[in-house]
Protein backbone atom coordinates (compact mmCIF):
# COMPACT_ATOMS: atom_id res chain seq x y z
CA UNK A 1 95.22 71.23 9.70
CA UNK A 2 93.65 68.92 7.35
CA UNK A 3 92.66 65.29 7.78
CA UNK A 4 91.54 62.77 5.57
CA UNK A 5 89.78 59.56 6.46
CA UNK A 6 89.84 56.56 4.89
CA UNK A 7 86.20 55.44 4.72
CA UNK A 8 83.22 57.67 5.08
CA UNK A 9 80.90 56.06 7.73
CA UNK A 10 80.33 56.89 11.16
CA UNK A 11 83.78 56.87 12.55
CA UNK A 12 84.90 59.74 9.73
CA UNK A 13 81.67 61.27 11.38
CA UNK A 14 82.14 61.30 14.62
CA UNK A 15 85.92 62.37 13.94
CA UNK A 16 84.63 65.40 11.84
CA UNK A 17 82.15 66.33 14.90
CA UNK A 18 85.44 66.28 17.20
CA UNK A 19 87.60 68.14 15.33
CA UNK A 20 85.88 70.71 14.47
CA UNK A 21 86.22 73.13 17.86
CA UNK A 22 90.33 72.26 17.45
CA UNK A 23 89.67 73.80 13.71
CA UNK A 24 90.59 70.31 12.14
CA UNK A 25 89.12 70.22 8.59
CA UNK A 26 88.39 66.27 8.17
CA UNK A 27 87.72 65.22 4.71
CA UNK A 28 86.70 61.36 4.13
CA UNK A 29 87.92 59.16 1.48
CA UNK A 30 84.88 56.59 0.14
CA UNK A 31 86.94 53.64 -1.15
CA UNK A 32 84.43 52.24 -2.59
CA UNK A 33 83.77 54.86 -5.00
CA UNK A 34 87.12 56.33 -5.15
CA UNK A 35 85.41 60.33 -4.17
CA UNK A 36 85.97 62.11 -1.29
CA UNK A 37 83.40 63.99 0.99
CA UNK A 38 82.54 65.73 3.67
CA UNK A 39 82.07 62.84 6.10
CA UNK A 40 79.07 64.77 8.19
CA UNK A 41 77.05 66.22 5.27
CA UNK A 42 78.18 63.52 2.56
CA UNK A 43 78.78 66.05 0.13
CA UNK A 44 81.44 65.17 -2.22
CA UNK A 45 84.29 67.66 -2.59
CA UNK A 46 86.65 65.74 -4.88
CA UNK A 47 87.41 62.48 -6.81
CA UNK A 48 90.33 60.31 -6.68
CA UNK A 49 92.77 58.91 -3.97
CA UNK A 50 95.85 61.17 -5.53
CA UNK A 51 93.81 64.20 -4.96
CA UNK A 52 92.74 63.56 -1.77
CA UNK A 53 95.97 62.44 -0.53
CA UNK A 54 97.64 65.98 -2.39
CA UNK A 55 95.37 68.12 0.11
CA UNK A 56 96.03 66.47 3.41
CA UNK A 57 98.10 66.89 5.92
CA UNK A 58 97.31 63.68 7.70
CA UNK A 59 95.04 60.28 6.30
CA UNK A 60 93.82 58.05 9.18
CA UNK A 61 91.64 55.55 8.59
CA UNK A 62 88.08 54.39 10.22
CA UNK A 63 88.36 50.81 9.22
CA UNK A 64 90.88 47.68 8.71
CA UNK A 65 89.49 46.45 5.50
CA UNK A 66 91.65 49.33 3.08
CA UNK A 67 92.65 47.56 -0.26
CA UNK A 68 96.80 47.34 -0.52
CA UNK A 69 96.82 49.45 -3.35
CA UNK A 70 95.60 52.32 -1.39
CA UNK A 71 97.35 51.89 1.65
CA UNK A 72 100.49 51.44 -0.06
CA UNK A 73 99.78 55.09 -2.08
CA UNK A 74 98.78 56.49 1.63
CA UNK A 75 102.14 54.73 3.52
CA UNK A 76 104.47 56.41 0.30
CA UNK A 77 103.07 60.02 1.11
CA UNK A 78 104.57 59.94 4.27
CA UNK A 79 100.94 61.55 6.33
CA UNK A 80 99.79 57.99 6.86
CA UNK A 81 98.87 57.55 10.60
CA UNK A 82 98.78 54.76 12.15
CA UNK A 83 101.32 52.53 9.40
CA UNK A 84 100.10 50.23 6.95
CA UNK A 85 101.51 47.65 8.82
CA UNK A 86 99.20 48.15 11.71
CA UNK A 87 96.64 48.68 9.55
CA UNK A 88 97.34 45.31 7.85
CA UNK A 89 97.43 43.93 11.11
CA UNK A 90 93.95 44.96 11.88
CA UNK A 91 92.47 43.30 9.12
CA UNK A 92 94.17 40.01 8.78
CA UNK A 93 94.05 37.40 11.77
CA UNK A 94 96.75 36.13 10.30
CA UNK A 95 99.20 39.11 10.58
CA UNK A 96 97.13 39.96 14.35
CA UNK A 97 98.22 36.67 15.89
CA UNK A 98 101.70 36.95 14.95
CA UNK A 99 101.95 40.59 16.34
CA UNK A 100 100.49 38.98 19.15
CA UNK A 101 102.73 36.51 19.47
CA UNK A 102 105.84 39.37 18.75
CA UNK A 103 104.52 41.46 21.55
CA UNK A 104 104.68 38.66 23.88
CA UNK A 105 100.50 39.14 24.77
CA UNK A 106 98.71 36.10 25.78
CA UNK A 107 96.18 34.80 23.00
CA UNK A 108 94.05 31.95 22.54
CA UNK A 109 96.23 28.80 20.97
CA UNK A 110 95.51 28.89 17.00
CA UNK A 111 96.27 27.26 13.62
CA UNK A 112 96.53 28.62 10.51
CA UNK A 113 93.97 26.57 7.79
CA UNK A 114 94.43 26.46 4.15
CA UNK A 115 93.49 22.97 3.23
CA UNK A 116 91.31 20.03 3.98
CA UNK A 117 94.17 18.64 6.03
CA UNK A 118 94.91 21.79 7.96
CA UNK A 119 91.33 21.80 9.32
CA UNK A 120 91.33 17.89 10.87
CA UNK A 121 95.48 18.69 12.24
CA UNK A 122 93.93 21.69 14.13
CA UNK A 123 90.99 19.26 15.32
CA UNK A 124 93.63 17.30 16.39
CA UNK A 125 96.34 19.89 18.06
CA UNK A 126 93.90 22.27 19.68
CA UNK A 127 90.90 19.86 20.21
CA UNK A 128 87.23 20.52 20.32
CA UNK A 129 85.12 23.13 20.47
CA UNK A 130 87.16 25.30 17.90
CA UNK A 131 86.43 28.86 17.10
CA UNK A 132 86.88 29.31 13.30
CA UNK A 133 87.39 32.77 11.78
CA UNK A 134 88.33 34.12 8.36
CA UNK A 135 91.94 35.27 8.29
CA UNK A 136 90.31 38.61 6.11
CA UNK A 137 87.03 40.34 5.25
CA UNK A 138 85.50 39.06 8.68
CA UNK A 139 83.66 41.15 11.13
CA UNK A 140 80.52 41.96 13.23
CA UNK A 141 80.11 37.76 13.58
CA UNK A 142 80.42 37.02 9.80
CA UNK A 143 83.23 34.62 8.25
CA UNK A 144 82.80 32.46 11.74
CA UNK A 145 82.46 29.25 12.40
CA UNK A 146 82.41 26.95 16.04
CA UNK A 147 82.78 23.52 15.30
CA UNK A 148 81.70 21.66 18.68
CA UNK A 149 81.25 17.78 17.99
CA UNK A 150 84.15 15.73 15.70
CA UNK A 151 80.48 14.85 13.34
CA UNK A 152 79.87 18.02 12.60
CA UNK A 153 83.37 18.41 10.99
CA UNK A 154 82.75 18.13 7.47
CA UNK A 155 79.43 19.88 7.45
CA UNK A 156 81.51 22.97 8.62
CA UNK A 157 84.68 22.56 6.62
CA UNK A 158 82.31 21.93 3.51
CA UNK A 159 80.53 25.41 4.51
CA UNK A 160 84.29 27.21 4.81
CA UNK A 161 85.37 25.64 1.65
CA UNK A 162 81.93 27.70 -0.33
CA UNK A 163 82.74 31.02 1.65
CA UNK A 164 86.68 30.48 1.05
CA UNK A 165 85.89 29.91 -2.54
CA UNK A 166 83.35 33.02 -2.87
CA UNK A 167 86.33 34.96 -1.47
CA UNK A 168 88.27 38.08 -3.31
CA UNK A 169 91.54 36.60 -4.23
CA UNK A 170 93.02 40.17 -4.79
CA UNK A 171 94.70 38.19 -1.36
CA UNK A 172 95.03 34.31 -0.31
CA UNK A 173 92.39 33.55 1.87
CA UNK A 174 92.80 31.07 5.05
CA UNK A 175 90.92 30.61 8.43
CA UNK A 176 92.23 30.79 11.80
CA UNK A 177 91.48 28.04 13.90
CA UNK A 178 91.48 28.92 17.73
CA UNK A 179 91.27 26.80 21.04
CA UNK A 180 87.37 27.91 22.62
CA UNK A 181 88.07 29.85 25.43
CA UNK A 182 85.55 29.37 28.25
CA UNK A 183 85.27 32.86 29.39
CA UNK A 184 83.67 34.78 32.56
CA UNK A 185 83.03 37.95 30.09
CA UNK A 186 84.33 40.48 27.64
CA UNK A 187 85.91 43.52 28.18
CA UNK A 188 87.88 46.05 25.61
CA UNK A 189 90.64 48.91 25.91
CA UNK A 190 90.40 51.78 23.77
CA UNK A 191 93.57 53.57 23.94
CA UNK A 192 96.14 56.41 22.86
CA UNK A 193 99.49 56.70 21.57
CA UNK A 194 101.32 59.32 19.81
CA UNK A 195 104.56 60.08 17.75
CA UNK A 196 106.72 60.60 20.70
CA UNK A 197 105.15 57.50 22.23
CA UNK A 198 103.60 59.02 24.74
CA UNK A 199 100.66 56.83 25.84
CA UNK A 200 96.75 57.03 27.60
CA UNK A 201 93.90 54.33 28.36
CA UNK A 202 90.59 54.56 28.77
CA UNK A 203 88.60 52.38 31.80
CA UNK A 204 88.36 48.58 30.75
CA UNK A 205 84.41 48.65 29.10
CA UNK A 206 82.31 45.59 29.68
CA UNK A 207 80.63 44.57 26.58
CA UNK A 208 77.49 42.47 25.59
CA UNK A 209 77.00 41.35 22.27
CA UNK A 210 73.88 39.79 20.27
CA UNK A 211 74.93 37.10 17.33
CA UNK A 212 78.35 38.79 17.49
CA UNK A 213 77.47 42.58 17.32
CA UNK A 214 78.17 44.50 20.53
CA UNK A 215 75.09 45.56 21.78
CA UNK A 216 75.86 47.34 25.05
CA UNK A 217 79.64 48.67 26.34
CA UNK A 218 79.56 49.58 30.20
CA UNK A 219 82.28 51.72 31.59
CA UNK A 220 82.09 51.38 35.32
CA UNK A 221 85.05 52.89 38.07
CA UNK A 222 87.09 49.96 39.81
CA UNK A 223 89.03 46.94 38.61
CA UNK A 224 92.35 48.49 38.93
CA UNK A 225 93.83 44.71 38.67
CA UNK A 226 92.37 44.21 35.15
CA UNK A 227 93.08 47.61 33.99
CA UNK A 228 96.37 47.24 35.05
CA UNK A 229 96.75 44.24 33.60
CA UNK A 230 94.90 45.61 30.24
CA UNK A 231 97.28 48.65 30.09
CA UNK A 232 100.47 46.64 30.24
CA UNK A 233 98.97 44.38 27.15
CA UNK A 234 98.30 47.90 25.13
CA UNK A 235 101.62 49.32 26.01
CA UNK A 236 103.23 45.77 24.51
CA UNK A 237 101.23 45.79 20.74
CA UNK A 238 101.36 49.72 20.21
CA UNK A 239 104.86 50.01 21.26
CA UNK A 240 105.65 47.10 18.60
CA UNK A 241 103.37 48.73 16.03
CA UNK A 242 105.32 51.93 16.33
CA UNK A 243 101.61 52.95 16.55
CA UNK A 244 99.92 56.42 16.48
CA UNK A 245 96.29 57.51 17.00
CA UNK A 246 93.45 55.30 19.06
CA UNK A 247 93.65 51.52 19.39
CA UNK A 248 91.29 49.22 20.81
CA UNK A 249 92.28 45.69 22.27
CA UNK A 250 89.31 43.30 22.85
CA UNK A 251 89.89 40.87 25.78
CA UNK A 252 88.30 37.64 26.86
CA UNK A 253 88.39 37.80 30.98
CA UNK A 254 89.41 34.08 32.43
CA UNK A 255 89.28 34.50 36.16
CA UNK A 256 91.75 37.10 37.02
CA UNK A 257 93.45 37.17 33.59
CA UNK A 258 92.68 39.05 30.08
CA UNK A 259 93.68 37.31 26.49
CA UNK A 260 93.58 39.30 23.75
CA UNK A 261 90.72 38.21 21.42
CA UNK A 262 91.64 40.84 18.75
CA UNK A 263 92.78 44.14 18.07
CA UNK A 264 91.04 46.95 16.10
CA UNK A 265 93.70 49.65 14.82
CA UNK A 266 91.19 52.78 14.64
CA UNK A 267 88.45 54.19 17.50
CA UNK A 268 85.78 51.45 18.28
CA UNK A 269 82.52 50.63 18.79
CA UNK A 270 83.00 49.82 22.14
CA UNK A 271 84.46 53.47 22.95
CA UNK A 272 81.66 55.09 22.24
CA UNK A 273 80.55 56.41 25.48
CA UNK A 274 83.44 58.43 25.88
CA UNK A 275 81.53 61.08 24.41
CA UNK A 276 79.78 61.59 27.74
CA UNK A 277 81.38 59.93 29.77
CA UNK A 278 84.95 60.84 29.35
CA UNK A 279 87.05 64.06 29.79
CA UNK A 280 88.33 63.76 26.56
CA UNK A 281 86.58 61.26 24.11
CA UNK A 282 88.09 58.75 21.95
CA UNK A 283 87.54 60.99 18.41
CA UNK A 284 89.14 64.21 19.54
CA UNK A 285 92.14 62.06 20.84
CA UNK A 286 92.55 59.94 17.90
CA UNK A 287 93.05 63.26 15.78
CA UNK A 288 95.16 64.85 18.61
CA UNK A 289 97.66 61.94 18.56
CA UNK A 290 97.71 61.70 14.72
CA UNK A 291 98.10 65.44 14.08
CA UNK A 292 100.79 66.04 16.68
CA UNK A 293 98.96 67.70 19.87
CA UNK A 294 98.91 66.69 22.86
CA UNK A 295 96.73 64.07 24.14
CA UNK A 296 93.84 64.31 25.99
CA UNK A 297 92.83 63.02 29.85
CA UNK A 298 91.61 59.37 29.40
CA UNK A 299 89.58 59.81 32.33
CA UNK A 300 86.62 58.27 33.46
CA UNK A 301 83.67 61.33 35.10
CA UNK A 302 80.59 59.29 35.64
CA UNK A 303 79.37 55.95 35.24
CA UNK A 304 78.18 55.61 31.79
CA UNK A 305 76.77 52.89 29.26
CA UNK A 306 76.17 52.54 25.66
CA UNK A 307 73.62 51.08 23.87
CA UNK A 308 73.92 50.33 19.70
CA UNK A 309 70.85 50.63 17.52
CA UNK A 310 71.20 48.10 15.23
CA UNK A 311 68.49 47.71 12.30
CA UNK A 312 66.24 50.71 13.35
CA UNK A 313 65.80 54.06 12.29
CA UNK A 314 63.59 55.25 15.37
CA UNK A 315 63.87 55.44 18.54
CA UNK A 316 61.05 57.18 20.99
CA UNK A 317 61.86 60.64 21.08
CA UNK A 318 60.82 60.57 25.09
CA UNK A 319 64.24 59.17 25.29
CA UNK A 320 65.82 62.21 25.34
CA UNK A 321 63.66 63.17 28.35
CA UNK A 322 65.88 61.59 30.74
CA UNK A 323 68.72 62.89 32.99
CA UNK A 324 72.07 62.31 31.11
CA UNK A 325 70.97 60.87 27.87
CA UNK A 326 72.28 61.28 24.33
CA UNK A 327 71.28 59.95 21.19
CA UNK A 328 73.86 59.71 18.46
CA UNK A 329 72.57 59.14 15.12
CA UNK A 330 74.47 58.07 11.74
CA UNK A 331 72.58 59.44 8.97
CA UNK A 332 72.26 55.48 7.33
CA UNK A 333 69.81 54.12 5.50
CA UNK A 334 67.82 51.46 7.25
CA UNK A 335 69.21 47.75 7.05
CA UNK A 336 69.17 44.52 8.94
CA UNK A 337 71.29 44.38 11.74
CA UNK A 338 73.17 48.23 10.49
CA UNK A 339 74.44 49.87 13.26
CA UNK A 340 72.39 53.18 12.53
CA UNK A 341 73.16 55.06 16.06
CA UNK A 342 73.69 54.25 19.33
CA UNK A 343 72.68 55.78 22.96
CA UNK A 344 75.22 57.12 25.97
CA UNK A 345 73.45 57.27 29.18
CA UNK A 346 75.39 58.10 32.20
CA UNK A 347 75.04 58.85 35.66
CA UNK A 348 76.75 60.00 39.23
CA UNK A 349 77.06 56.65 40.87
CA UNK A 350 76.49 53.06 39.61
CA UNK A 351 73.24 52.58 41.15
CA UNK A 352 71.52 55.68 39.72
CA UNK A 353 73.30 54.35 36.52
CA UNK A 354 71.31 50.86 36.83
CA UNK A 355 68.17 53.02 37.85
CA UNK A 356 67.94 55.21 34.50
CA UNK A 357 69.22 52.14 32.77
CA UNK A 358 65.23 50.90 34.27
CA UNK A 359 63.40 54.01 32.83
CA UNK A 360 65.31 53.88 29.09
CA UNK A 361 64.28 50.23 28.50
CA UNK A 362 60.45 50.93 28.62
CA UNK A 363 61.53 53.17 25.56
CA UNK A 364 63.42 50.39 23.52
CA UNK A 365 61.35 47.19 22.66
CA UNK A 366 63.01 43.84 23.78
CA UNK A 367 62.19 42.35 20.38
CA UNK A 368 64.37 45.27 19.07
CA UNK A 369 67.30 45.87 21.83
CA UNK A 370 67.35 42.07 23.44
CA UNK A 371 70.05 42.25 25.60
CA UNK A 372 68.68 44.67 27.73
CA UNK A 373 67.26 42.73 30.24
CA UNK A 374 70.59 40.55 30.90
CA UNK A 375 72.55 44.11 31.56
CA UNK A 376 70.23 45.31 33.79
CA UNK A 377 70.44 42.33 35.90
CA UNK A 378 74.47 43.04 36.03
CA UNK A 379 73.97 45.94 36.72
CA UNK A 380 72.16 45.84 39.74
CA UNK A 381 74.80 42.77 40.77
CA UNK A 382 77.50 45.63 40.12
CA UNK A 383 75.77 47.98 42.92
C-alpha cells in the first residue's frame, strides 16, 4: 500500500521508518515546494500535488498548517485520512475551541479577538492574567501573548496588532483570548482511532517545556484516575471528528481534573517515546489505522522518558553507552531552537529510570538541555 504525507519533516520520517517492515511505501508531499520525496532519504521522486495524490492509496498529513487549496484537492480524492475538517481543526484555535465546546470537553473560558474593542471586552469578561494566542500559524510558543497587569494592555495589543498585520490573509486572522489557568502540570494523550471507530490510548505523558517547546515527555505506570479521565475526553473529540489515524490531546492538570489545552490532529512530539517504550509505537499505528489494519497494543513495557534536542547537531556519542538508550536523529540542518532529534531512555522500574536519567545528564550540558535538572528532581519525588 502506498502512503503519502503531507509535509516532509520528521513525522513523514519516522512514519516511513515504521512502515516499512508492514511493506508500506510512504512518499512525502513538501508543500512548500510543491515536489514529493522520499521522506527518509529526501530524494525527490515527483512534482506536483495531482501527481502525488494519482499514486496513493492513502495521504495523511504530519502537520496542521496545510494550505485549503491542498486539503480541499486531498478531501475530493476520497484517500484523505484524518478529514479536512479535523485537520482544519488542528490548525485554527478558532475551529479547536468550538469542537471543544461540540464535544462537550472542558476548556479554558475564551474570547474570540478581532478588534481593539474585542481585546479590552475579553479584559473585562475573563479578567486578568490572559493567555493570548493566534487563532492560525501559531506553534512551538510563537503568536503568544500573556497580558498580566491592566498597564501593560496596550503595549501588548499594539504588539498583536504588528504580528496580526504581518499575517497571510490567504485567511482572516484573530487571537484567542483565554482565562490563565493556574495549573499543577501538563500532561498529553496520544491516541488511536480507526474507520470502524475502533479506539486505543497511550499512558497520560508528563511533559516539561522550555519558552514553550517541550523539552522532556515522561511516561510513567499509574494514574488510572487521570487516564481515565483523559480517555473519556479523547473518545468525546475523535468520535465528533469522525477521526482516523493518531491524535494527541494536550491537557492542563488542575487538582484531580484535566482541561484540554489543545489538540494536535497527527502523531506528536510528546509521543515520541513510544518507540521504546511502547508495544506498538505511535508511527506504525497512525499508518495501521489510516490504511485499514488493525491497530496496535497501546501499551505501556517500561518506564521511559524523552528528551528533545533542540538547536544542536551533537550529542556525545558515550550516550549511546548506556542501558536502554536511543538516539533519534532528523537529518536537519542546524538552527536555533530546531528540534533536530530527540533521546528515549527507558528502564524496568521508575527508580532505575530516575538513576540512568543521573548518568545521561553528565552527557548533555545544562546550558544546552536546561530542564534537566527540574525532571530529575520529579523524578526522584515519583519513586
Amino acid at each position: 500500500m502506498k502512503v503519502l504525507v503531507l509535509g516532509a519533516g520528521q513525522l513523514a520520517r519516522m512514519m516511513s521508518l515504521a512502515g516499512t517492515p508492514l511493506n508500506l511505501k510512504v512518499s512525502a508531499y513538501d508543500v512548500n515546494s510543491d515536489t514529493i520525496v522520499d521522506p527518509v532519504t529526501q530524494q525527490k521522486l515527483g512534482t506536483g500535488l495531482a501527481q502525488a495524490i494519482a499514486h496513493a492509496d492513502v495521504i495523511t498529513s504530519e502537520f496542521e498548517h496545510i494550505p485549503y487549496p491542498v486539503q480541499e484537492l486531498c478531501q475530493q480524492s476520497g484517500k484523505f485520512l484524518p478529514n479536512s475538517t479535523a485537520i482544519k481543526a488542528g490548525g485554527d484555535r478558532r475551529q479547536e475551541k468550538q469542537l471543544l465546546d461540540k464535544a462537550g470537553v472542558t476548556n479554558a473560558a475564551y474570547k474570540i479577538v478581532v478588534t481593539e474593542q474585542d481585546f479590552y471586552q475579553a479584559i473585562e469578561q475573563l479578567g486578568l492574567p490572559l493567555v493570548l494566542k493566534s487563532a492560525l500559524a501559531g506553534y512551538d510558543g510563537k503568536g503568544q501573548w500573556r497580558l498580566k497587569t491592566q498597564a501593560d494592555a496596550q503595549a501588548v495589543w499594539a504588539d498583536i496588532q504588528q504580528f496580526m498585520a504581518g499575517a497571510d490573509h490567504t485567511l482572516p486572522q484573530a487571537i484567542v483570548a483565554e482565562q490563565f489557568v493556574r495549573f499543577d502540570r501538563e500532561v498529553s494523550l496520544v491516541g488511536a482511532r480507526n474507520q470502524a471507530g475502533d479506539m486505543v490510548v497511550y499512558p497520560l505523558t508528563e511533559n516539561h517545556h522550555v519558552a514553550g517547546v517541550l523539552a522532556v515527555s515522561l511516561a510513567l505506570p499509574g494514574q488510572q484516575e487521570l487516564q481515565q479521565q483523559a480517555k473519556q475526553m479523547f473518545e468525546a473529540v475523535a468520535t465528533a471528528l469522525d477521526y482516523v489515524g493518531v491524535l494527541a490531546l494536550e491537557f492542563f492538570q488542575v487538582g484531580d481534573k484535566l482541561l484540554v489545552n489543545e489538540i494536535a490532529p497527527r502523531v506528536h512530539n510528546s509521543g515520541h517515546w513510544t518507540q521504546q517504550g511502547a508495544d506498538t509505537c505511535q508511527f506504525e499505528n497512525h499508518l495501521r489505522a489510516v490504511c485499514g489494519l488493525p491497530l496496535g497494543s497501546t501499551a505501556l513495557v517500561r518506564p521511559t522518558l524523552m528528551v528533545n534536542i533542540l538547536g544542536e547537531d551533537h550529542v556525545s556519542p558515550a550516550v549511546l553507552s548506556l542501558p536502554s538508550c536511543h538516539l533519534h536523529w532528523y537529518g536537519k540542518g542546524k538552527r536555533p531552537g530546531r528540534k533536530m532529534g530527540h533521546i528515549n531512555l527507558s528502564a524496568t522500574s521508575t527508580s532505575e529510570l530516575a538513576q540512568r536519567f543521573d548518568l545521561l545528564r553528565q552527557h548533555l550540558p545544562e546550558d544546552e538541555f536546561p530542564e534537566l535538572d527540574l525532571v530529575a528532581a520529579r523524578l526522584k519525588q515519583l519513586q
